[in-house]
C-alpha atoms as a PDB file:
ATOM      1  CA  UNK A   1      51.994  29.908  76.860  1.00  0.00           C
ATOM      2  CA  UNK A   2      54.878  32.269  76.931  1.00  0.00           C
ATOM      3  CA  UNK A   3      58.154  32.537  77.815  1.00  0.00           C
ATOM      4  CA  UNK A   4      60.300  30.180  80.216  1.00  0.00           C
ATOM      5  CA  UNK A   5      58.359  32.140  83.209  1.00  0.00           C
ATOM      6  CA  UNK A   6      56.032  29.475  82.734  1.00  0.00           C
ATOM      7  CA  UNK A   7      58.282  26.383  82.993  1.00  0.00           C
ATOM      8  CA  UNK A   8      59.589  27.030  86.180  1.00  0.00           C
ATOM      9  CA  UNK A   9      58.339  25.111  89.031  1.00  0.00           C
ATOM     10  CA  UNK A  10      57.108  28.299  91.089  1.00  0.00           C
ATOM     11  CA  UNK A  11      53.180  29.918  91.608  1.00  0.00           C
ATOM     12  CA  UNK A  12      53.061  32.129  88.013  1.00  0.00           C
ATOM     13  CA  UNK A  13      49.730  33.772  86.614  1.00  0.00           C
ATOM     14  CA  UNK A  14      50.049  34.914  83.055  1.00  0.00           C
ATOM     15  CA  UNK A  15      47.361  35.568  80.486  1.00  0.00           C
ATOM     16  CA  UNK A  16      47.704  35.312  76.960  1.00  0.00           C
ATOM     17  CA  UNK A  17      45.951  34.598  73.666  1.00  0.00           C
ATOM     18  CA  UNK A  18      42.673  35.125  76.042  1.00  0.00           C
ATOM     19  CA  UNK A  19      44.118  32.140  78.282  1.00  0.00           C
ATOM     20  CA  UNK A  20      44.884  32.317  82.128  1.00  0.00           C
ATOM     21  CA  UNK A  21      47.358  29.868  83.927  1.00  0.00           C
ATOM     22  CA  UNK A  22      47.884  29.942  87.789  1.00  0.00           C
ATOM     23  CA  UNK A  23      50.367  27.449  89.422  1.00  0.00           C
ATOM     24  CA  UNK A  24      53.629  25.766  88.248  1.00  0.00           C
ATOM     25  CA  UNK A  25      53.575  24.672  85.044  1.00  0.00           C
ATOM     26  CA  UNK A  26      49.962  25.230  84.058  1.00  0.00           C
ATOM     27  CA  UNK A  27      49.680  25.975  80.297  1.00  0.00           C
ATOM     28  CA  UNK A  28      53.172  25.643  79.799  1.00  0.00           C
ATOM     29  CA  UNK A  29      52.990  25.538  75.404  1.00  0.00           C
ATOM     30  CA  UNK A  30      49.942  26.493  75.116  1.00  0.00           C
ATOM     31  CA  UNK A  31      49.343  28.879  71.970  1.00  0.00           C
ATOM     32  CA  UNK A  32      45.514  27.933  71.943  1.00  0.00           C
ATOM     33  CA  UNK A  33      42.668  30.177  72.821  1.00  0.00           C
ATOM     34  CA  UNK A  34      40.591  30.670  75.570  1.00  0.00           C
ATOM     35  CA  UNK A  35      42.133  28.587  77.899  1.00  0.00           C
ATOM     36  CA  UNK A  36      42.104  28.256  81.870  1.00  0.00           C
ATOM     37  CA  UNK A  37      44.759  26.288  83.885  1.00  0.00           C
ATOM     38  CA  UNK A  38      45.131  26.658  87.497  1.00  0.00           C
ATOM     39  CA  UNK A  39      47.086  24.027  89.757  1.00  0.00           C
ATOM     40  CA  UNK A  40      50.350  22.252  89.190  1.00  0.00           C
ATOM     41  CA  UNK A  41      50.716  20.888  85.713  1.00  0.00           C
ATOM     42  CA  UNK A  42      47.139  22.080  84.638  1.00  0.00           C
ATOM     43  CA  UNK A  43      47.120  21.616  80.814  1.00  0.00           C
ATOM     44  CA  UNK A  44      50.605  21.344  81.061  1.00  0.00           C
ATOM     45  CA  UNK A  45      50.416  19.619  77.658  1.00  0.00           C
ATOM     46  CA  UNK A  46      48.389  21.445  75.675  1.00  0.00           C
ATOM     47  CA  UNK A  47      49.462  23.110  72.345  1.00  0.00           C
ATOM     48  CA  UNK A  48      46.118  23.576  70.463  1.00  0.00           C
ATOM     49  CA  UNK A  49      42.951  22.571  72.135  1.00  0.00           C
ATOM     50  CA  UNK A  50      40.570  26.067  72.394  1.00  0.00           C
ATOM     51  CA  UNK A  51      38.224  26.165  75.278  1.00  0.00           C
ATOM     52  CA  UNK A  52      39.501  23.767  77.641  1.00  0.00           C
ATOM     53  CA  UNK A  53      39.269  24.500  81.897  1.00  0.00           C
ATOM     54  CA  UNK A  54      41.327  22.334  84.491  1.00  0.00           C
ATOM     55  CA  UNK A  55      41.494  23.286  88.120  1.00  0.00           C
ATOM     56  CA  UNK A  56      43.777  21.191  89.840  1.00  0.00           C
ATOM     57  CA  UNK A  57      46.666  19.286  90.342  1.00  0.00           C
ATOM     58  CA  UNK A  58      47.445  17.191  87.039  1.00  0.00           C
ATOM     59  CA  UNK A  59      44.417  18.106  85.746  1.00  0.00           C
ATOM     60  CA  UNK A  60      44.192  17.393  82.284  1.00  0.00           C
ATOM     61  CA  UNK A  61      47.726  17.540  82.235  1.00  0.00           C
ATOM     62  CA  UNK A  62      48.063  15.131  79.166  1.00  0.00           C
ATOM     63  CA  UNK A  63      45.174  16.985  76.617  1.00  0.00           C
ATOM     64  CA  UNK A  64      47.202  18.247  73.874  1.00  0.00           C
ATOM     65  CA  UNK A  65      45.127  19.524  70.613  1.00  0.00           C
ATOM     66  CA  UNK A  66      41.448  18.086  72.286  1.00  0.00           C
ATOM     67  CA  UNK A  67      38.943  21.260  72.372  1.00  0.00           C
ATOM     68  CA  UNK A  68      36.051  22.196  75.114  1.00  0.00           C
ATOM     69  CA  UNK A  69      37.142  19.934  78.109  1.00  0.00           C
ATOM     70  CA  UNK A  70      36.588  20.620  82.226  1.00  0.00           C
ATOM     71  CA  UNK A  71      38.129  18.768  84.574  1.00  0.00           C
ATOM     72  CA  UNK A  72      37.944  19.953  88.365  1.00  0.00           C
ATOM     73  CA  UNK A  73      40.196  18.213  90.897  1.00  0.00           C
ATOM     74  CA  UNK A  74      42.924  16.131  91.687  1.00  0.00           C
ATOM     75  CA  UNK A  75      43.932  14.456  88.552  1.00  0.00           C
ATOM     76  CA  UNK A  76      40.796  14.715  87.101  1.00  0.00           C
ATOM     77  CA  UNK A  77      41.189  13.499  83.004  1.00  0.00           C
ATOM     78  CA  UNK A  78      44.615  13.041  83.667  1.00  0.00           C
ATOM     79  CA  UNK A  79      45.644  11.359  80.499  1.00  0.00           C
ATOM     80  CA  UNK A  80      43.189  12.607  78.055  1.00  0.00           C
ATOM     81  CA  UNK A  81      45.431  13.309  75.285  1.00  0.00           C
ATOM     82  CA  UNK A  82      43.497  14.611  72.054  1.00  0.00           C
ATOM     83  CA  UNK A  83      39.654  14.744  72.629  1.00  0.00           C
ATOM     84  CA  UNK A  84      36.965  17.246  73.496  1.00  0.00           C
ATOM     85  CA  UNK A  85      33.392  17.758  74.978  1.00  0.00           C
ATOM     86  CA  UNK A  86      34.288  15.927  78.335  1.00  0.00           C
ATOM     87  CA  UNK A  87      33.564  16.953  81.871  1.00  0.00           C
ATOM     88  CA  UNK A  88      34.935  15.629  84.994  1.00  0.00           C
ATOM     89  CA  UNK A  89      34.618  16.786  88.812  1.00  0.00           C
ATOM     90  CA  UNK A  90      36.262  14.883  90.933  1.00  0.00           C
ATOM     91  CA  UNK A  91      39.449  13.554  92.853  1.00  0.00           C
ATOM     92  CA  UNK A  92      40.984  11.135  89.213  1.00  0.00           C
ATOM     93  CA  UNK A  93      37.437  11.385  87.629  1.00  0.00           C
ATOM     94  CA  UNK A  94      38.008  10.265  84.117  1.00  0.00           C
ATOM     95  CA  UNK A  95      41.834   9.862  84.983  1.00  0.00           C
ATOM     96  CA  UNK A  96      42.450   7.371  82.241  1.00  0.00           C
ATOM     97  CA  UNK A  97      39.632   8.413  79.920  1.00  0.00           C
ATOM     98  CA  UNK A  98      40.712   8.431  76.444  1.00  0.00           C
ATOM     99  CA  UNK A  99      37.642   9.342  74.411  1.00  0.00           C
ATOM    100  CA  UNK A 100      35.140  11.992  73.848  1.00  0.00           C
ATOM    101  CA  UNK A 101      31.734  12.815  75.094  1.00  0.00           C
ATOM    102  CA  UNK A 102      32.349  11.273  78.882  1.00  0.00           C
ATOM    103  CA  UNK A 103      30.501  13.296  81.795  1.00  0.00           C
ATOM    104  CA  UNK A 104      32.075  12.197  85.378  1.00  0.00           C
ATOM    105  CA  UNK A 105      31.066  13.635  88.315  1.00  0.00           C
ATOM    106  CA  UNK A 106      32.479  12.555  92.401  1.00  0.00           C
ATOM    107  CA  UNK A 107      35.987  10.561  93.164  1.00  0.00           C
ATOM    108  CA  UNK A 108      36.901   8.598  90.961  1.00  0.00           C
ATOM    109  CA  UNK A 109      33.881   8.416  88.653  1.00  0.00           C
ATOM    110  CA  UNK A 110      34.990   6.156  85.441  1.00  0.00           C
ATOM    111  CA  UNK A 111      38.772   6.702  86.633  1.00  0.00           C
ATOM    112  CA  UNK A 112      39.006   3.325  85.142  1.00  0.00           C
ATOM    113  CA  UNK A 113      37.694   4.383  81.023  1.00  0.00           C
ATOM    114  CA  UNK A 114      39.735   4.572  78.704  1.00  0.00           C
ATOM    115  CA  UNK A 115      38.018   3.280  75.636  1.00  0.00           C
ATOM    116  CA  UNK A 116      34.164   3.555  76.450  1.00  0.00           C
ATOM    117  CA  UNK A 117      31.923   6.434  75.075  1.00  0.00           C
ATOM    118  CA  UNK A 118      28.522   7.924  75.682  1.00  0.00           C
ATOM    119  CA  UNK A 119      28.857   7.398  79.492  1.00  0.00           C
ATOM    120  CA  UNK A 120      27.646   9.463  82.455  1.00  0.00           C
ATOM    121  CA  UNK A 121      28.484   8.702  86.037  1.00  0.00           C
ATOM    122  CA  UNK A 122      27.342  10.762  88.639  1.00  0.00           C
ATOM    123  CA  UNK A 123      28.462   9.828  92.210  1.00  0.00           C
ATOM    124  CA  UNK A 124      31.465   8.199  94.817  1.00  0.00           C
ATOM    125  CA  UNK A 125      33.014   5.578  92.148  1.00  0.00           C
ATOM    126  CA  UNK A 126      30.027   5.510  89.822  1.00  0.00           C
ATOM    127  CA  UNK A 127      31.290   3.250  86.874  1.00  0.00           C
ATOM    128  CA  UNK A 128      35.191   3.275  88.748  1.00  0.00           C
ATOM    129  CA  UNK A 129      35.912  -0.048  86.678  1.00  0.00           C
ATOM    130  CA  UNK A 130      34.526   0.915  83.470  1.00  0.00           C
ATOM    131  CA  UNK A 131      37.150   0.629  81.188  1.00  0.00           C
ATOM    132  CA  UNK A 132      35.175   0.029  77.626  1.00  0.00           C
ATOM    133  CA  UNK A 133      31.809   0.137  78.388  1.00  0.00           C
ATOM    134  CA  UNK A 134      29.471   1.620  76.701  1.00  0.00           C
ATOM    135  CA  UNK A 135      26.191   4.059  76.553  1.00  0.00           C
ATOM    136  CA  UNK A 136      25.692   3.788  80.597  1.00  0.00           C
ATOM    137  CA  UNK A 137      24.786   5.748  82.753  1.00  0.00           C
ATOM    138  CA  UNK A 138      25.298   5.551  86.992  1.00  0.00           C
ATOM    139  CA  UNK A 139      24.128   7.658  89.178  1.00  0.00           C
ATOM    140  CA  UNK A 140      24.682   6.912  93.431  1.00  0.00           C
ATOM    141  CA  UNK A 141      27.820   6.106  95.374  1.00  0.00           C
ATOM    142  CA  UNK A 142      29.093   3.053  93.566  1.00  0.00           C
ATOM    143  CA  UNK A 143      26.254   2.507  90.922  1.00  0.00           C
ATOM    144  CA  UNK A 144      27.796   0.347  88.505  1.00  0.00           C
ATOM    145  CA  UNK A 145      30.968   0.522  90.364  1.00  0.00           C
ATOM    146  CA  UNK A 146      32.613  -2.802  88.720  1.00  0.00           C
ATOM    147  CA  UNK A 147      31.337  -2.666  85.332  1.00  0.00           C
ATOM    148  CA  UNK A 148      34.052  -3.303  82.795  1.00  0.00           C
ATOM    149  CA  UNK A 149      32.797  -4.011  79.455  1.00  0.00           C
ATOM    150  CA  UNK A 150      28.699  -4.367  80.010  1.00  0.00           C
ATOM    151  CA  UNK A 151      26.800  -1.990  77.488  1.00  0.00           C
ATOM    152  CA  UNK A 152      23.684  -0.514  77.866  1.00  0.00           C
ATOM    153  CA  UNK A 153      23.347  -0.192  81.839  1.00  0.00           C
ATOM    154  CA  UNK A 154      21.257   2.006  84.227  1.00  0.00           C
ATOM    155  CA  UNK A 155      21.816   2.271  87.416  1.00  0.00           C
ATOM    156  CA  UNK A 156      20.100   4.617  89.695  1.00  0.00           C
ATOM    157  CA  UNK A 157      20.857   4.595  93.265  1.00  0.00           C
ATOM    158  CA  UNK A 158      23.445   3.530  96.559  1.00  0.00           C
ATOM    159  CA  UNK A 159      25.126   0.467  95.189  1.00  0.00           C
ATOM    160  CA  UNK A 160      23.006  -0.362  92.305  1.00  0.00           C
ATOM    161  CA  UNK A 161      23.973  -2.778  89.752  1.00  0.00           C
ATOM    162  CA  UNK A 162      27.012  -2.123  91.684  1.00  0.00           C
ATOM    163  CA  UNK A 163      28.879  -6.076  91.068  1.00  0.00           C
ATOM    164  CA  UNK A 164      27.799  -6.221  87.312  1.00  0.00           C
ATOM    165  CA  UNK A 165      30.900  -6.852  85.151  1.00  0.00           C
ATOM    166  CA  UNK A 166      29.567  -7.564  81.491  1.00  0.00           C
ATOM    167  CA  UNK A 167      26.241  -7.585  81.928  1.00  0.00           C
ATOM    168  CA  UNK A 168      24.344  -5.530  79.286  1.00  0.00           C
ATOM    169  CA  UNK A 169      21.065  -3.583  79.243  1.00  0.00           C
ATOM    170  CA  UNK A 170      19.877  -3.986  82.376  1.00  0.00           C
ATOM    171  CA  UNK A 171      17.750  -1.437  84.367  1.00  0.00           C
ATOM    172  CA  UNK A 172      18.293  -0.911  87.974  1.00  0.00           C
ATOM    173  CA  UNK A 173      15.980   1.632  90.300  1.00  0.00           C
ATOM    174  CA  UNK A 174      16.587   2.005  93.864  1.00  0.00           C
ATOM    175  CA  UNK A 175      19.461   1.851  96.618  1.00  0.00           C
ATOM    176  CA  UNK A 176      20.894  -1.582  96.293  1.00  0.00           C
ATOM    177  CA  UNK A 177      18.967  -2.700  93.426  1.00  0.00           C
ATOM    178  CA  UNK A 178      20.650  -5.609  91.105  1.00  0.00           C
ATOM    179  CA  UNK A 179      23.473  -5.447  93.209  1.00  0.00           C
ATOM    180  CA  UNK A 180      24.349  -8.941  93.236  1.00  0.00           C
ATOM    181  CA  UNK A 181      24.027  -9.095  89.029  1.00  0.00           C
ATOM    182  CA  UNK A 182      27.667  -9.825  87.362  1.00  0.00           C
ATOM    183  CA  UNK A 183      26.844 -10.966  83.782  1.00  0.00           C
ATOM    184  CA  UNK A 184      23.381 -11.346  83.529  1.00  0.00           C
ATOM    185  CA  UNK A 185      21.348  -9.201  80.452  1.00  0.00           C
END
């Protein structure tokens, strides 16, 4: 993004190429376009991507050519390295994500994905296991919070479907609801 100003460890804001970085190390080779990095090692990475926003520390600090990300907090898509169309609000939401197309919203929502697409977690730890799962969708503090590989899942509500591992379209309405499922379809 400019110049060795931007590689020093100190509070810098510089805007270039339509691209605004705030905070040490944000946007440090960064020649893409519109692109906003505020917080330590915001985007730190990035050479290419266009479009991308991370506020906060280590926010997508990884992404390096993937286009029209936000991440917001501590962390948050951490080690996204080349994909687009995410979005992620939350202490480490998405913080091993390594796909496209992922919305994560509360701490640690689908920290744990890294291979797992078309998923939406909304909520404290919604999906936090979820490492290849796919096509769910949580929504409620720790809906579908130990899911690992089950495909197909709704869960809507405090703790629901909350213990289910591999367990695959199920349908789960109301605080607590499935809760005790693991592997059952």
């Amino acid at each position: 993004m400019g110049g060795s100003l931007l590689k020093t460890n100190v509070t810098v804001l510089s805007i270039v190429n339509d691209s605004v970085a705030l905070g040490g190390l944000a946007l440090t080779n960064a020649t893409s376009n519109f692109a906003v990095g505020v917080g330590y090692q915001a985007l730190s990475a990035l050479t290419t991507g266009d479009g991308n926003t991370a506020v906060g520390y280590r926010s997508l600090a990884s992404l390096t050519t993937g286009s029209r990300n936000t991440a917001f907090g501590y962390e948050s898509s951490f080690l996204l390295i080349t994909h687009g169309d995410n979005a992620s609000f939350g202490y480490q939401a998405l913080r091993n994500n390594l796909v496209s197309q992922i919305s994560a919203f509360g701490y640690q929502a689908l920290t744990a994905n890294t291979t797992g697409t078309n998923n939406s977690s909304f909520g404290y730890q919604a999906l936090n296991s979820n490492t290849s799962g796919i096509n769910n969708t949580a929504f409620g503090n720790l809906a579908l919070r130990n899911n690992n590989t089950g495909n197909d899942n709704s869960a809507f509500g405090y703790l629901a479907l909350a213990s289910n591992t591999t367990g695959s379209r199920n349908a789960a309405f109301g605080n607590e609801s499935l809760r005790g499922n693991t592997i059952g379809s």
